[in-house]
C-alpha atoms as a PDB file:
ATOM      1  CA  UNK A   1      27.347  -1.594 -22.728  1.00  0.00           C
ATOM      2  CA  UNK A   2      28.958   1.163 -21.421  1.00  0.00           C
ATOM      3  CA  UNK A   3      26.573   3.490 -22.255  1.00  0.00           C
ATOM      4  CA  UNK A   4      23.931   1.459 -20.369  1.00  0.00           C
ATOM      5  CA  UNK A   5      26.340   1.542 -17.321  1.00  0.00           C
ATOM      6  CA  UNK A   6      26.444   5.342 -17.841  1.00  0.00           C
ATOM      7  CA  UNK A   7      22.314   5.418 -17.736  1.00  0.00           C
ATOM      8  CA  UNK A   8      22.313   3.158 -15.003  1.00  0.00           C
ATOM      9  CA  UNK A   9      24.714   5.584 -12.857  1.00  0.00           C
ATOM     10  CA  UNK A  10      23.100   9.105 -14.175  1.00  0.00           C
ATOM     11  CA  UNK A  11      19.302   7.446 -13.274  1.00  0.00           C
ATOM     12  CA  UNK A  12      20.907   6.257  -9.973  1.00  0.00           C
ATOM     13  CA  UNK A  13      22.213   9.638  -8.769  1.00  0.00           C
ATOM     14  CA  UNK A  14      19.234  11.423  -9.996  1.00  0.00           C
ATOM     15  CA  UNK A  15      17.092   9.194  -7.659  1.00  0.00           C
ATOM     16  CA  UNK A  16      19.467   9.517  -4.837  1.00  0.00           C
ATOM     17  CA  UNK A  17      19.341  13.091  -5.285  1.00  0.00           C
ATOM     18  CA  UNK A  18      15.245  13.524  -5.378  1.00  0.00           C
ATOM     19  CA  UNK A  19      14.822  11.219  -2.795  1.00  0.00           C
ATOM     20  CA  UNK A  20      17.371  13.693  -0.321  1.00  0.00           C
ATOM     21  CA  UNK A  21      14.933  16.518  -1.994  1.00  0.00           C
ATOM     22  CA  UNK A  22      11.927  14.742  -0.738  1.00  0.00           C
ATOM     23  CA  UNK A  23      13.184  14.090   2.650  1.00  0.00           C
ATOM     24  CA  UNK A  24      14.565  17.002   3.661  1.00  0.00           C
ATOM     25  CA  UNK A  25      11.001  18.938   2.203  1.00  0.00           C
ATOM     26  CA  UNK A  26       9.316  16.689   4.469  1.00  0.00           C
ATOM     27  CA  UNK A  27      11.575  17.266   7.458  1.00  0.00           C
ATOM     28  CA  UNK A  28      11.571  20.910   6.964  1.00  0.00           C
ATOM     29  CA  UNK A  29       7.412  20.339   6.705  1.00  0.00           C
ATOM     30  CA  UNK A  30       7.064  18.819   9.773  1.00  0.00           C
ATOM     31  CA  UNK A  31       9.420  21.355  11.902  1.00  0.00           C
ATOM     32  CA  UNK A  32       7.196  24.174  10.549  1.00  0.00           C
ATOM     33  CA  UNK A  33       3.596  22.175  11.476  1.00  0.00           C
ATOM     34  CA  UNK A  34       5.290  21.487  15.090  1.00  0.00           C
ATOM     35  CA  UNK A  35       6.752  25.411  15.360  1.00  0.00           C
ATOM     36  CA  UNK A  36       3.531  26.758  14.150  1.00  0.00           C
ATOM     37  CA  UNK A  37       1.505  24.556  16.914  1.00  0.00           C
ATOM     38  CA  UNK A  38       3.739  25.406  19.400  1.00  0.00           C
ATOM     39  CA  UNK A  39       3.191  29.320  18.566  1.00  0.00           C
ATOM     40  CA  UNK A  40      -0.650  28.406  18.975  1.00  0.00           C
ATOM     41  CA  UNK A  41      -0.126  26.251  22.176  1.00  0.00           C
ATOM     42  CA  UNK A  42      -0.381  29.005  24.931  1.00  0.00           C
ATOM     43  CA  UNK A  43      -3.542  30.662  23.366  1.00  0.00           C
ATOM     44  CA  UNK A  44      -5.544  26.936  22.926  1.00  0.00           C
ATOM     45  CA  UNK A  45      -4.463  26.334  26.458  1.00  0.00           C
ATOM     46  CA  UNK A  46      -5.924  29.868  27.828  1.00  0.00           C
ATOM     47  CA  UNK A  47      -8.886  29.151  25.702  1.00  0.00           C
ATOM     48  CA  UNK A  48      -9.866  25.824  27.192  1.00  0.00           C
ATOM     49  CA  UNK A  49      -9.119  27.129  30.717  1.00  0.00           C
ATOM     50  CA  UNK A  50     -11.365  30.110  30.075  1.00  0.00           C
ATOM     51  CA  UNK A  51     -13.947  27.739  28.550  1.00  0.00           C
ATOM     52  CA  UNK A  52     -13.394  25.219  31.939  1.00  0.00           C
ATOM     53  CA  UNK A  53     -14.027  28.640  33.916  1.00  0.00           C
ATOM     54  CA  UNK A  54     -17.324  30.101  32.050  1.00  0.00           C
ATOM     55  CA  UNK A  55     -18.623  26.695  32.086  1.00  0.00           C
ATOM     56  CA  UNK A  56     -17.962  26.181  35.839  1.00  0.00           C
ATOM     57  CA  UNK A  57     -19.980  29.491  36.671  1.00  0.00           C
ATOM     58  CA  UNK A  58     -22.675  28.496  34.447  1.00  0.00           C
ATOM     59  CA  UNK A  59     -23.116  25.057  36.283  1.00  0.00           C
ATOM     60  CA  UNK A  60     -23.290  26.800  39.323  1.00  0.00           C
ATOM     61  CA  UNK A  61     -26.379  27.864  38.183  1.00  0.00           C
ATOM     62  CA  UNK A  62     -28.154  25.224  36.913  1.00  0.00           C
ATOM     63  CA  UNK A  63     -30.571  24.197  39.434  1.00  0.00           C
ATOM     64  CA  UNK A  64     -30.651  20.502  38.434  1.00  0.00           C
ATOM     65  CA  UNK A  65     -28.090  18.307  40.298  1.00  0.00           C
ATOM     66  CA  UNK A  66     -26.702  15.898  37.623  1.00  0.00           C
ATOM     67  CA  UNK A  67     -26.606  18.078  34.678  1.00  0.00           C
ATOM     68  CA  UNK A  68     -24.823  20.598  37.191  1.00  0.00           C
ATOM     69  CA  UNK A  69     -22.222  17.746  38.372  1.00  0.00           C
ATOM     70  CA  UNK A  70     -21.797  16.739  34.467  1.00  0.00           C
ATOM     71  CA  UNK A  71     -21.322  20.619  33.647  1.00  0.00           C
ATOM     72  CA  UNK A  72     -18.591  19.919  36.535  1.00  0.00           C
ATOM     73  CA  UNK A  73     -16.700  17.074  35.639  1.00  0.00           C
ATOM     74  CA  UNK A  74     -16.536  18.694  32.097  1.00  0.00           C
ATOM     75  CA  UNK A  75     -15.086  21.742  32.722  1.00  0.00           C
ATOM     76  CA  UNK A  76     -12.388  19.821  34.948  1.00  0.00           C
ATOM     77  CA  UNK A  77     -11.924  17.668  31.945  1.00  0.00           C
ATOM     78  CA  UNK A  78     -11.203  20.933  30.103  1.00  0.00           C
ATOM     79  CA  UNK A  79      -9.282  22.011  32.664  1.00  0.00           C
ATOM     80  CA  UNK A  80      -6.976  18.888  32.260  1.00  0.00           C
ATOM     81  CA  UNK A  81      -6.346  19.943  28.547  1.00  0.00           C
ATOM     82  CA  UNK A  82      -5.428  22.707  29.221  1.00  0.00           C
ATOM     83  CA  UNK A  83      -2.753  21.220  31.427  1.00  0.00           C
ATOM     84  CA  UNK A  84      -1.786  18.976  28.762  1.00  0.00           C
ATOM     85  CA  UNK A  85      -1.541  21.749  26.370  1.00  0.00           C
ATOM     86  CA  UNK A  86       0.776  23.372  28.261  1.00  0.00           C
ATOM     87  CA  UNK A  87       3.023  20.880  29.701  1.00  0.00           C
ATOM     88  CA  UNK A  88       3.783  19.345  26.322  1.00  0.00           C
ATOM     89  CA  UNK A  89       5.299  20.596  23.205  1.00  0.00           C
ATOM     90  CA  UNK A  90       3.961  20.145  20.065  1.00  0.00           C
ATOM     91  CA  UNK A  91       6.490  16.479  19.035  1.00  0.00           C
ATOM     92  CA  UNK A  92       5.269  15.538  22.625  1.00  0.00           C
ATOM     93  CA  UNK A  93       1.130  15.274  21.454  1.00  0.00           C
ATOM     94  CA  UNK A  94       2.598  14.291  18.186  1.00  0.00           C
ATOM     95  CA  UNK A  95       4.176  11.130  20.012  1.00  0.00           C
ATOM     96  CA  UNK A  96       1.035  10.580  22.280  1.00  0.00           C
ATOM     97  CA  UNK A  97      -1.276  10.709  19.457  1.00  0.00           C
ATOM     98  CA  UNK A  98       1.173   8.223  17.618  1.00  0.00           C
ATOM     99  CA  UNK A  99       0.837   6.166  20.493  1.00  0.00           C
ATOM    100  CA  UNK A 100      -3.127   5.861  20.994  1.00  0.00           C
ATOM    101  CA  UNK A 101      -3.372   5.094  17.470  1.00  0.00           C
ATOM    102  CA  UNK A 102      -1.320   2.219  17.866  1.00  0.00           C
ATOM    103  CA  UNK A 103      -2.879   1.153  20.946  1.00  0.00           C
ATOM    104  CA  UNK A 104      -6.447   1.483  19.973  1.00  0.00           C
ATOM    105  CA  UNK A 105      -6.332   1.221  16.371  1.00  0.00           C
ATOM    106  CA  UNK A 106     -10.022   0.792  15.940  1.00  0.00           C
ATOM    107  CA  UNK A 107     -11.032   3.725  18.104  1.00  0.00           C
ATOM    108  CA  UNK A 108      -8.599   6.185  16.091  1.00  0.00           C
ATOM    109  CA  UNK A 109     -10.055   4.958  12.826  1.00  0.00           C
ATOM    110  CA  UNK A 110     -13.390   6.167  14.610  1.00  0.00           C
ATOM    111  CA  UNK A 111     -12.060   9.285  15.468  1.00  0.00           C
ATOM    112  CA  UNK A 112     -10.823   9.758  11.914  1.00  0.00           C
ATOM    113  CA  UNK A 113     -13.786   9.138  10.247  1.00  0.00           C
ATOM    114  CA  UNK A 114     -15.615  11.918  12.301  1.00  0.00           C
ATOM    115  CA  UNK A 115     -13.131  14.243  12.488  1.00  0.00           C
ATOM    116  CA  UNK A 116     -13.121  14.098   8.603  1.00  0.00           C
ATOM    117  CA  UNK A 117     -17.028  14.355   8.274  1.00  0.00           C
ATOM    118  CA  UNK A 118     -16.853  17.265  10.083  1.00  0.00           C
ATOM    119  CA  UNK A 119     -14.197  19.255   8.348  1.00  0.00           C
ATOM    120  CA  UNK A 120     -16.107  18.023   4.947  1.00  0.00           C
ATOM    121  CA  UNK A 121     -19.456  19.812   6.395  1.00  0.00           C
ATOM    122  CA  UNK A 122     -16.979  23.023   7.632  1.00  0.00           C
ATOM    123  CA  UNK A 123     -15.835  23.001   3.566  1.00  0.00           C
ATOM    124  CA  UNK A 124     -19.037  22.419   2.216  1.00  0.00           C
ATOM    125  CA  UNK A 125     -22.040  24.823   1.289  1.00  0.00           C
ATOM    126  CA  UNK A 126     -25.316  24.702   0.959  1.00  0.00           C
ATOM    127  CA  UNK A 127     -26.095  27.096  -1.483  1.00  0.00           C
END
């Protein structure tokens, strides 16, 4: 009996002690996804303003009103991620996105879905 005690104790610890492993690799994980996106923050924020910018010069020249004004609303919408981008860090989107999922559940499934189809087709060749 007291051997199975013994067991039980050793397997008990050894548990406890890969389940601290497994936490703090996971913690440590997620600081260096949210330091790494908050290195890249500045650059996809000056990216979507210059892309809000280029696109606003180019509607200016497109002749026809309503694909002019939708040129237009998107670069402000652009311009507004930028914004976003650079007001918030990276736990902030983290906590956002976190919160739309729950919200619209459906929608992020959606989302998912695409955003996976398209990173499958970015992976994939047609040789």
């Amino acid at each position: 009996m007291a051997n199975t005690t013994n067991f039980n104790d050793v397997m008990s610890n050894e548990l406890a002690d890969a389940k601290e492993v497994v936490t703090e690799t996971a913690r440590e994980a997620t600081l260096s996804l949210t330091d790494r996106l908050d290195q890249t923050r500045d650059t996809a924020a000056t990216g979507l303003g210059k892309a809000a910018s280029a696109l606003r010069s180019a509607a200016d020249r497109i002749p026809a009103k309503p694909l002019a004004s939708t040129a237009h609303t998107t670069a402000n919408s652009l311009d507004s991620a930028a914004d976003y981008v650079r007001s918030r860090d990276a736990s902030g989107m983290m906590s956002d996105v976190h919160g739309m999922v729950k919200r619209n559940p459906g929608s992020a499934l959606v989302i998912a879905a695409a955003f996976g189809f398209v990173v499958a087709k970015l992976f994939t060749s047609n040789d």
